[in-house]
N, C-alpha and C. Protein backbone atom coordinates (compact mmCIF):
# COMPACT_ATOMS: atom_id res chain seq x y z
N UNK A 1 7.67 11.19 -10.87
CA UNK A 1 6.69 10.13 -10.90
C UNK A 1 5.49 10.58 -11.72
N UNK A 2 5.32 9.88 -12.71
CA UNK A 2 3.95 9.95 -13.82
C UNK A 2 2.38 9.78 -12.68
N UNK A 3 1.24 10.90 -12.88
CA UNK A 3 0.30 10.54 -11.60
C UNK A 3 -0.78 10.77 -12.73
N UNK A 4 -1.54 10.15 -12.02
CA UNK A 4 -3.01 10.72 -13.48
C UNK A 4 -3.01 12.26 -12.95
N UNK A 5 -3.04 13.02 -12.19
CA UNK A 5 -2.73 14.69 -12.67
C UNK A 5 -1.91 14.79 -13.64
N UNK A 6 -0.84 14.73 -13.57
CA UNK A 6 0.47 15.13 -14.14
C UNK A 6 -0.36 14.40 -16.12
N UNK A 7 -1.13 13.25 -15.98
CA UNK A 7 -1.57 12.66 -17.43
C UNK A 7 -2.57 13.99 -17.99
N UNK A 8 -3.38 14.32 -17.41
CA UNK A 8 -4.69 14.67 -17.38
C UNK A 8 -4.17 16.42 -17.92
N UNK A 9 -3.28 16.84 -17.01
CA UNK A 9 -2.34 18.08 -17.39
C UNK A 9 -1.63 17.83 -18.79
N UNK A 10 -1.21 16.98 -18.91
CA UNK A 10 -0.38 17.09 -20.38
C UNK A 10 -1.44 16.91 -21.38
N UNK A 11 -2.87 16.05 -21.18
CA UNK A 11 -3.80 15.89 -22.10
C UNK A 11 -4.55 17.52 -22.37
N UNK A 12 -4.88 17.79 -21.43
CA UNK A 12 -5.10 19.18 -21.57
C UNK A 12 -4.29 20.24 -22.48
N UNK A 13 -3.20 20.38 -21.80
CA UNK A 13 -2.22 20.85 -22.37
C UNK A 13 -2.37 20.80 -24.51
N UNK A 14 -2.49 19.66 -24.40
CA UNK A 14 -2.30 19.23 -26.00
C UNK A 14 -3.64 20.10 -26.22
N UNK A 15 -4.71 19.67 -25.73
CA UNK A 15 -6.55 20.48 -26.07
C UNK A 15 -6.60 21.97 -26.35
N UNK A 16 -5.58 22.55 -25.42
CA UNK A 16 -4.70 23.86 -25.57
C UNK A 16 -4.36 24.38 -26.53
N UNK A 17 -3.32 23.42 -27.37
CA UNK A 17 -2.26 24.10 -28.21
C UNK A 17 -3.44 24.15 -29.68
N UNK A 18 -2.14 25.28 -29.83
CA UNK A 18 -3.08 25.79 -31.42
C UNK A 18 -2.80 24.93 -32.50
N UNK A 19 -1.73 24.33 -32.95
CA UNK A 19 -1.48 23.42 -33.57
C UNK A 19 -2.06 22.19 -33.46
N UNK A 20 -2.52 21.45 -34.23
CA UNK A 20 -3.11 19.88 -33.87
C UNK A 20 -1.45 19.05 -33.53
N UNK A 21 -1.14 18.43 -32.40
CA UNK A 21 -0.44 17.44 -32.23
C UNK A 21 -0.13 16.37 -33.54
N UNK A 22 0.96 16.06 -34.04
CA UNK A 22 0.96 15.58 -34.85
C UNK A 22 1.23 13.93 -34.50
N UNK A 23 0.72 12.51 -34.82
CA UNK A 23 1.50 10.98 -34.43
C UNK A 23 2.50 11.49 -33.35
N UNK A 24 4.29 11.80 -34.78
CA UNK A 24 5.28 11.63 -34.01
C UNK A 24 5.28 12.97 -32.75
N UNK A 25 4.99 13.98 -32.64
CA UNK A 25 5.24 14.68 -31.47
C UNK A 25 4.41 13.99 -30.26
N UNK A 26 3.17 13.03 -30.58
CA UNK A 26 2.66 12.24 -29.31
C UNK A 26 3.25 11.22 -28.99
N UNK A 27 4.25 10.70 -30.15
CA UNK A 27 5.06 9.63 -29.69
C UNK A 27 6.33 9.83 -29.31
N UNK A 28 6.87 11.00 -29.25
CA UNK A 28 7.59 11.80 -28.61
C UNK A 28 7.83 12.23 -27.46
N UNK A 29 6.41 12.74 -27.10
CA UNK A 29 5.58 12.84 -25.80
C UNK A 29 6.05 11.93 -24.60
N UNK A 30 5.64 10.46 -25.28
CA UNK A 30 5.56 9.22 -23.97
C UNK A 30 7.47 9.13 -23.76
N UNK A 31 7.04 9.17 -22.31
CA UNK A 31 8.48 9.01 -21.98
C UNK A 31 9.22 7.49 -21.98
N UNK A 32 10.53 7.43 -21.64
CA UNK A 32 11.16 6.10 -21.52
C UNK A 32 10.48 5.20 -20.70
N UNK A 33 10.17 5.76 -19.24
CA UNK A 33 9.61 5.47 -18.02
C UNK A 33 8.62 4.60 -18.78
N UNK A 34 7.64 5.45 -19.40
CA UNK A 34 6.18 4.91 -19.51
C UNK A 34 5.84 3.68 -20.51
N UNK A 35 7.31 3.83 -21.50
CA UNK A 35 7.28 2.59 -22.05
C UNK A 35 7.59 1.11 -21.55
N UNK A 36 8.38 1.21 -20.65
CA UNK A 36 8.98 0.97 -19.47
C UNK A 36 7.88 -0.34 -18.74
N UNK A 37 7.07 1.07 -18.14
CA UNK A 37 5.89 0.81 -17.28
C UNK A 37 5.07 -0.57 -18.06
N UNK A 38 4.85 -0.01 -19.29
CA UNK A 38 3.88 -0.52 -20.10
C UNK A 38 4.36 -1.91 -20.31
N UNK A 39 5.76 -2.10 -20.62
CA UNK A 39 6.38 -3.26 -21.24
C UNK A 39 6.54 -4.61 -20.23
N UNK A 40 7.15 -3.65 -18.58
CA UNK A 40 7.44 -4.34 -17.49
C UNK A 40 6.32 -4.43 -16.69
N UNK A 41 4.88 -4.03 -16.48
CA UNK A 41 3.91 -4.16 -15.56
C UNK A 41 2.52 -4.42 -16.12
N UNK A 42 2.83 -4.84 -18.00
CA UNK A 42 1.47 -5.08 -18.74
C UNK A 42 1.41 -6.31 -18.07
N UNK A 43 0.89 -6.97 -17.49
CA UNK A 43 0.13 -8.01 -16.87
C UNK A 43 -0.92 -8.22 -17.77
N UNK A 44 -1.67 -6.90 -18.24
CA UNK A 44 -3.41 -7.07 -18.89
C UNK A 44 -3.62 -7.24 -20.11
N UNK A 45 -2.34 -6.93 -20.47
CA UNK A 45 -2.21 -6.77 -22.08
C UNK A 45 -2.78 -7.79 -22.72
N UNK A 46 -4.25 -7.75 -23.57
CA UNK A 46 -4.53 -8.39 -24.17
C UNK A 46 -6.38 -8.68 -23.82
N UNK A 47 -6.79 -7.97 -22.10
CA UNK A 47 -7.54 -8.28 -21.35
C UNK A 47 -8.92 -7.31 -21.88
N UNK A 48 -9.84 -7.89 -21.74
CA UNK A 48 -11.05 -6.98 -22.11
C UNK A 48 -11.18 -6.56 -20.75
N UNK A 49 -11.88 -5.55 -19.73
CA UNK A 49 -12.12 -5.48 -18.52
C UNK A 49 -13.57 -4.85 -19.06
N UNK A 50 -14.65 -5.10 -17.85
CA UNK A 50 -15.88 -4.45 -18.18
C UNK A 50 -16.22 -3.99 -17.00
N UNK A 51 -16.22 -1.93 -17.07
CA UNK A 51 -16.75 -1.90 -16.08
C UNK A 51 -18.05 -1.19 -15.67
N UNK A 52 -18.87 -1.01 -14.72
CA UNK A 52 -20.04 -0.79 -14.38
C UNK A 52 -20.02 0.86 -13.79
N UNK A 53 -20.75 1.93 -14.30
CA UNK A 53 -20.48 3.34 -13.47
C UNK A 53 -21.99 3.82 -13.33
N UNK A 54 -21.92 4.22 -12.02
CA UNK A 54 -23.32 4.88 -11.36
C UNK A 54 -23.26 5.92 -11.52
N UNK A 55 -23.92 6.80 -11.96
CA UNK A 55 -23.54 8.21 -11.45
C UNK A 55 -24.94 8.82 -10.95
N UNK A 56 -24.73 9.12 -9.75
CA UNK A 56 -25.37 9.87 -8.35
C UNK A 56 -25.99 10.74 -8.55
N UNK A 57 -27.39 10.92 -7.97
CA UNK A 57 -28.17 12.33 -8.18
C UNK A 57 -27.55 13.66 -7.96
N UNK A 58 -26.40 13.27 -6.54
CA UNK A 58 -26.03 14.81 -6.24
C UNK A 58 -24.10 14.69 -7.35
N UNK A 59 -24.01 14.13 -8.64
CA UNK A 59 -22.69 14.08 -9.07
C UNK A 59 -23.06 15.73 -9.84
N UNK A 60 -22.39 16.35 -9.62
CA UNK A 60 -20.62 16.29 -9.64
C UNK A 60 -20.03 16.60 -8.38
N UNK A 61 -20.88 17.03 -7.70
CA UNK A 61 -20.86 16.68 -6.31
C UNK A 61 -20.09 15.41 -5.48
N UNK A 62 -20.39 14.13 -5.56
CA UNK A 62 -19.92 13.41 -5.34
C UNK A 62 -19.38 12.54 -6.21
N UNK A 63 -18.36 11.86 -6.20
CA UNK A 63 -17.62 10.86 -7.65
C UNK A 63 -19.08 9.86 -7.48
N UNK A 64 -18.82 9.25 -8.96
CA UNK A 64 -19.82 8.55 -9.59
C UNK A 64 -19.11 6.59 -8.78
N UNK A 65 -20.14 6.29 -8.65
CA UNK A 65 -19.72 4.80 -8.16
C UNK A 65 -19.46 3.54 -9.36
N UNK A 66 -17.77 2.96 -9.30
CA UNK A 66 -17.86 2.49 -10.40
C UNK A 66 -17.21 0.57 -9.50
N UNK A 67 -17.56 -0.19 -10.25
CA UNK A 67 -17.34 -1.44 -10.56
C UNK A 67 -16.47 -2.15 -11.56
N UNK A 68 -15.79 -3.32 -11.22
CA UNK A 68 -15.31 -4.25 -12.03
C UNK A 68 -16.10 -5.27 -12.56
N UNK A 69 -16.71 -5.35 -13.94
CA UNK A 69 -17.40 -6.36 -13.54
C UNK A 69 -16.84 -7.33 -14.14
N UNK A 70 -15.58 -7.40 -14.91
CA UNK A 70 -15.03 -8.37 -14.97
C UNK A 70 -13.72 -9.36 -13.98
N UNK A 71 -13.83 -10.89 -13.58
CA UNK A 71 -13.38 -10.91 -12.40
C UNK A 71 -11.70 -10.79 -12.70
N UNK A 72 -10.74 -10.68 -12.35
CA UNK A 72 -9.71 -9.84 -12.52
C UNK A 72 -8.51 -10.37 -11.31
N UNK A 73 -7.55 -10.85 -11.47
CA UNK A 73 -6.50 -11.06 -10.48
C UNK A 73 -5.28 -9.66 -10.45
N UNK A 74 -5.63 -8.82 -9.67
CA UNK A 74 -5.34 -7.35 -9.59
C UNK A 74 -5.11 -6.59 -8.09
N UNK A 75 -4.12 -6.28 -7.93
CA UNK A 75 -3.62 -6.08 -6.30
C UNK A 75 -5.08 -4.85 -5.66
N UNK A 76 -4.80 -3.92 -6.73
CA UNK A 76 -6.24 -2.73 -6.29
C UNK A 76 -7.91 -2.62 -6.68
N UNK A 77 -7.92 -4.56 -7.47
CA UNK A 77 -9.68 -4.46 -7.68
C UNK A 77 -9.55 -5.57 -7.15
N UNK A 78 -10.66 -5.99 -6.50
CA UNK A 78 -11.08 -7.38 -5.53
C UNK A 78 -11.89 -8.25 -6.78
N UNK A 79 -11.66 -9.51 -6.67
CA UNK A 79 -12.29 -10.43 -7.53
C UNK A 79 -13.92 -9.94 -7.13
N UNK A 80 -14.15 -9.48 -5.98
CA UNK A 80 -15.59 -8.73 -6.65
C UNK A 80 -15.79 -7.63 -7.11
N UNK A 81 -14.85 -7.36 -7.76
CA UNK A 81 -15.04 -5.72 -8.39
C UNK A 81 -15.00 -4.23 -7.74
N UNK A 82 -14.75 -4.14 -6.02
CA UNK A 82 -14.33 -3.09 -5.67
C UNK A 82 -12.70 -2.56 -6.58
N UNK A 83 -12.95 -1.29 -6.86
CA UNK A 83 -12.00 -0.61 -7.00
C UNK A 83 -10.93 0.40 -6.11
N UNK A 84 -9.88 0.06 -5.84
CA UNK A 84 -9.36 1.21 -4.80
C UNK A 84 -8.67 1.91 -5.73
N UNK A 85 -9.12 3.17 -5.95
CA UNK A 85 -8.29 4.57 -6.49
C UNK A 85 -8.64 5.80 -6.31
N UNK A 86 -8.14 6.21 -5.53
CA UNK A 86 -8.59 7.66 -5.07
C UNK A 86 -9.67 8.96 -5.24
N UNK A 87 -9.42 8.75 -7.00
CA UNK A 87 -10.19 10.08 -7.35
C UNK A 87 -11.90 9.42 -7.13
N UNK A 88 -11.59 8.06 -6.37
CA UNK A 88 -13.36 7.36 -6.59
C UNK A 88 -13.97 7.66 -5.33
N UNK A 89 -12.95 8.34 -4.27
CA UNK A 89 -13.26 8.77 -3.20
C UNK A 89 -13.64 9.82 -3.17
N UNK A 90 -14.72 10.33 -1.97
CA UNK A 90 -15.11 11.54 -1.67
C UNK A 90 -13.98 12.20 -1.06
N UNK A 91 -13.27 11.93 0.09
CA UNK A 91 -12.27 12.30 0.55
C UNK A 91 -10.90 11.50 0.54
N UNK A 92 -9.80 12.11 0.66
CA UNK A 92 -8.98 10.99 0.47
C UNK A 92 -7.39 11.90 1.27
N UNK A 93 -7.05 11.17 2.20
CA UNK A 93 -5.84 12.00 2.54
C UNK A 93 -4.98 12.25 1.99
N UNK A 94 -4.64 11.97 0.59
CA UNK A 94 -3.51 13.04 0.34
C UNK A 94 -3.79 13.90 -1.12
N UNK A 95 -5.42 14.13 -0.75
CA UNK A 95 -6.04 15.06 -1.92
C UNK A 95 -6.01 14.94 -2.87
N UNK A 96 -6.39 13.65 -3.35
CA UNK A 96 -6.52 13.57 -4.51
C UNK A 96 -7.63 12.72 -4.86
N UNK A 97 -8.82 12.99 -3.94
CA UNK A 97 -9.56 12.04 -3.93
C UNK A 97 -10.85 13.02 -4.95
N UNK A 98 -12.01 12.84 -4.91
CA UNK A 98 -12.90 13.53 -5.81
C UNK A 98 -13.08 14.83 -5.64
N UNK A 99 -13.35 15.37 -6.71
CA UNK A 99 -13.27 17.17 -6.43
C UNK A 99 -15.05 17.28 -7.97
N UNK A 100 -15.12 18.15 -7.25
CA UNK A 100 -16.37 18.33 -8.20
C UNK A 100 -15.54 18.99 -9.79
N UNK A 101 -14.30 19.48 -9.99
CA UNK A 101 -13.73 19.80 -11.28
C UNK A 101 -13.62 18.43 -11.87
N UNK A 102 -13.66 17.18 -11.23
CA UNK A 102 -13.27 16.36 -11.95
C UNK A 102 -14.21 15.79 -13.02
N UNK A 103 -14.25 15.02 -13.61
CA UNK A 103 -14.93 14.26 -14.88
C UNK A 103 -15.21 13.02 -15.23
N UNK A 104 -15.87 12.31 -15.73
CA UNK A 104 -15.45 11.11 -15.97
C UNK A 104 -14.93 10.43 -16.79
N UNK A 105 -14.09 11.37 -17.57
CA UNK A 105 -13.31 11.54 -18.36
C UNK A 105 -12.00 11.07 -17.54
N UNK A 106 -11.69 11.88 -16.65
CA UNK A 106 -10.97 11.42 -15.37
C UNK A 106 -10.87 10.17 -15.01
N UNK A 107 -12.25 9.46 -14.51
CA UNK A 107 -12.29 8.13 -13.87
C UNK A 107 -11.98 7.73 -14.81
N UNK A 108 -12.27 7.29 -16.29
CA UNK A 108 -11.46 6.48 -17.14
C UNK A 108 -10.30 6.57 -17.15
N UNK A 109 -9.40 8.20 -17.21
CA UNK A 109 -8.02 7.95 -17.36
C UNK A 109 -7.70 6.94 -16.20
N UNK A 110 -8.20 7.22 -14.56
CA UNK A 110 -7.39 6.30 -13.61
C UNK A 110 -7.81 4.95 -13.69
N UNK A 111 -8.89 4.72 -14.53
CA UNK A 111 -9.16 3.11 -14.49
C UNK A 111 -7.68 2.62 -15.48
N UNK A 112 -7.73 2.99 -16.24
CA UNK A 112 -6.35 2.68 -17.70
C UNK A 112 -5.28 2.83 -16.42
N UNK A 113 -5.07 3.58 -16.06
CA UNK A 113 -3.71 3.93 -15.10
C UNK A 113 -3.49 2.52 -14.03
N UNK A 114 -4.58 2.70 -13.74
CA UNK A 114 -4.58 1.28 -12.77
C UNK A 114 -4.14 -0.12 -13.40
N UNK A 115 -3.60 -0.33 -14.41
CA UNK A 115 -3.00 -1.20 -15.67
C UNK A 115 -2.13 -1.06 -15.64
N UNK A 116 -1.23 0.52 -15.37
CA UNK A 116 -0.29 0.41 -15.61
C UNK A 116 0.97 1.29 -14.54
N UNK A 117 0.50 2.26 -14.46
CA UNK A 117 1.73 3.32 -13.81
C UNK A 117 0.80 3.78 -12.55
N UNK A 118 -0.50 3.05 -12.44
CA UNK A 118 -0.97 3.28 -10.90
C UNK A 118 -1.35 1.87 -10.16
N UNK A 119 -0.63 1.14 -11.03
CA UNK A 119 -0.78 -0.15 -10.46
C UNK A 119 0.17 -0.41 -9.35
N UNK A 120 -0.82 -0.46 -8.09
CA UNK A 120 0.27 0.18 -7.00
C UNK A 120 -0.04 -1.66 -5.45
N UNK A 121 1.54 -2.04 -5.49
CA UNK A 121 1.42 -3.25 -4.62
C UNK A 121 1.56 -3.05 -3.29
N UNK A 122 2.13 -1.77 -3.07
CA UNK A 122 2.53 -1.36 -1.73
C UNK A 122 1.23 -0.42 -0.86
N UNK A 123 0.12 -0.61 -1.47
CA UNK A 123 -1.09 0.07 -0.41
C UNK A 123 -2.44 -1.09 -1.35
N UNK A 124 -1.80 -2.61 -1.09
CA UNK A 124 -3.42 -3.06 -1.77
C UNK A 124 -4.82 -3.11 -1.57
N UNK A 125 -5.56 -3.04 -2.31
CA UNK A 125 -6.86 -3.60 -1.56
C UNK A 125 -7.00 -5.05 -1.70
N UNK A 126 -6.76 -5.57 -2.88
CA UNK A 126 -7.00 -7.02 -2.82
C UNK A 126 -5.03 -7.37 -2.06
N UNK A 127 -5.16 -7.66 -0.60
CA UNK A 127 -3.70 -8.37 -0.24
C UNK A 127 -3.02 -9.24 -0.43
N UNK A 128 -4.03 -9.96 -1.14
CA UNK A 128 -3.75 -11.89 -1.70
C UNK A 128 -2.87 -11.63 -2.91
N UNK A 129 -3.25 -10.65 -3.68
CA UNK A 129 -2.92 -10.47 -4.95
C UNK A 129 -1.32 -9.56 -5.10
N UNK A 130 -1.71 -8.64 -4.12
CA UNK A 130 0.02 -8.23 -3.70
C UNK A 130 0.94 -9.25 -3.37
N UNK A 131 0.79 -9.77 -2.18
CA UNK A 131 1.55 -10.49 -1.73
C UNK A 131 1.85 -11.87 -2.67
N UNK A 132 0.94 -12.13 -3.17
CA UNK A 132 1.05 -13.47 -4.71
C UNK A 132 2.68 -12.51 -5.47
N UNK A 133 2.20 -11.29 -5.95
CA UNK A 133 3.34 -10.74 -6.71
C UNK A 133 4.84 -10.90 -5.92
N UNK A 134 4.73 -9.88 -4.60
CA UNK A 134 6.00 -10.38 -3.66
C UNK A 134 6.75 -11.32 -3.65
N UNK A 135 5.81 -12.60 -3.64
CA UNK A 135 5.97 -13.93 -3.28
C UNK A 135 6.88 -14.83 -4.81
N UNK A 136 5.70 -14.28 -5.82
CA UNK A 136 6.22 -14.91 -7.04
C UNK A 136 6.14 -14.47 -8.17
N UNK A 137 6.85 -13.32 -9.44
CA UNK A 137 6.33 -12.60 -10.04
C UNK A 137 6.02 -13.17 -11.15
N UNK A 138 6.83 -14.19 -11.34
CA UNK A 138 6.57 -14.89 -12.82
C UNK A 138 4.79 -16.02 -12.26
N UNK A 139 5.14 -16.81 -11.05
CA UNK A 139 3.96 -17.51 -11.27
C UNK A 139 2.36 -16.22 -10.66
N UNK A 140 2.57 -15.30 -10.16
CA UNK A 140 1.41 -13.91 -10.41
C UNK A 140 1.08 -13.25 -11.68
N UNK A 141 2.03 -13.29 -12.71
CA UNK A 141 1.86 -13.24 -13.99
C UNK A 141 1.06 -14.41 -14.88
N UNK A 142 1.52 -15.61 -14.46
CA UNK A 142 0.59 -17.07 -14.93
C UNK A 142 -0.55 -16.32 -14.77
N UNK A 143 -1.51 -15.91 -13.51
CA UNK A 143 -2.31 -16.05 -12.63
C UNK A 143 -3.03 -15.56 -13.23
N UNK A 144 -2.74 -14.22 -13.64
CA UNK A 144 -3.09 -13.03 -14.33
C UNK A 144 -3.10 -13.29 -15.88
N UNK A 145 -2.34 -14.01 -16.28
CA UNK A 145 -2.93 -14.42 -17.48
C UNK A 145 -3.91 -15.48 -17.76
N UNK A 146 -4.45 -16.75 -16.66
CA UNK A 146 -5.62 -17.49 -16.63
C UNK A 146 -6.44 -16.51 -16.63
N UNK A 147 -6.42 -15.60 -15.79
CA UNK A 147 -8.08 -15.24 -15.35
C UNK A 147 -8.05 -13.86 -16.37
N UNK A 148 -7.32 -13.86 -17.29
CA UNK A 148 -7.58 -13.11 -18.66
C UNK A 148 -8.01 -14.19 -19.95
N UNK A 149 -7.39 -15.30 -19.77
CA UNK A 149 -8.04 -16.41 -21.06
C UNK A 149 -9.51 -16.58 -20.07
N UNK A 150 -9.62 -17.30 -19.22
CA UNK A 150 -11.16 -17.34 -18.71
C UNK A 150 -11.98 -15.99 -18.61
N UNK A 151 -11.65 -14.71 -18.18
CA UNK A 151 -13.12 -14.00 -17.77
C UNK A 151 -12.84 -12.42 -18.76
N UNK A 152 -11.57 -12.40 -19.43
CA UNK A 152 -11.48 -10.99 -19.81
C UNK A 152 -11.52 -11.31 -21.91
N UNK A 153 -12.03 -12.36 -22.29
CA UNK A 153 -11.65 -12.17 -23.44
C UNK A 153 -12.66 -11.90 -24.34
């Protein structure tokens, strides 16, 4: 399973190597899966999203507080812009919630992820929006594409 660690590790990885990465070895890189992901769960494709980030007197200490501020039909951001994704947590049970190594370099990768390969229906925060998918994938896709012609363009 592709996780923003496992992204964040291979990005590194490349920052690493002595050679500059060339196009085709990064397009090499992306696996079947992820094209996959991209092709079968782009819902956004096409979507501007705008979002809002605080960052805290005591950061890096604590993750920086971030927002949706665009409104969004999305199982893990609430049409008011809460975000549920882990690394935005101080604690998080299965550790992967904020660590002072992290970056916000980081929070962007999991905001992008949340588009696509962390776009996750089975722990939502917005439930309306899961269960819309469950229920109907082609008319949750409509849904998701109105409220990208109205609020994301």
């Amino acid at each position: 399973m592709l996780t923003l660690a496992s992204k964040l590790k291979r990005d590194d990885g490349l920052k690493g190597s002595r050679t500059p990465a060339t196009a085709s070895d990064s397009t090499r890189r992306v696996s079947v899966r992820d094209r996959l992901l991209v092709k079968d769960e782009g819902y956004y494709q096409g979507g501007k999203f705008q979002f809002e980030t605080e960052v805290p007197d005591a950061y890096n200490m604590v993750p920086p507080k971030v927002k949706c501020l665009t409104k969004i039909w999305h199982p893990n951001i609430t049409e008011t812009g809460e975000i549920c994704l882990s690394l935005l947590r101080e604690h998080s049970i299965d550790g992967t919630g904020w660590a002072p190594t992290r970056t916000l370099k980081d929070v962007v990768w999991g905001l992008n992820s949340l588009f696509t390969d962390l776009l996750n229906f089975d722990d939502p925060l917005n439930i309306e929006a899961a269960e819309h998918h469950l229920r109907d994938k082609e008319d949750f896709r409509n849904k998701v594409e109105d409220y990208i012609k109205h609020y994301a363009r």
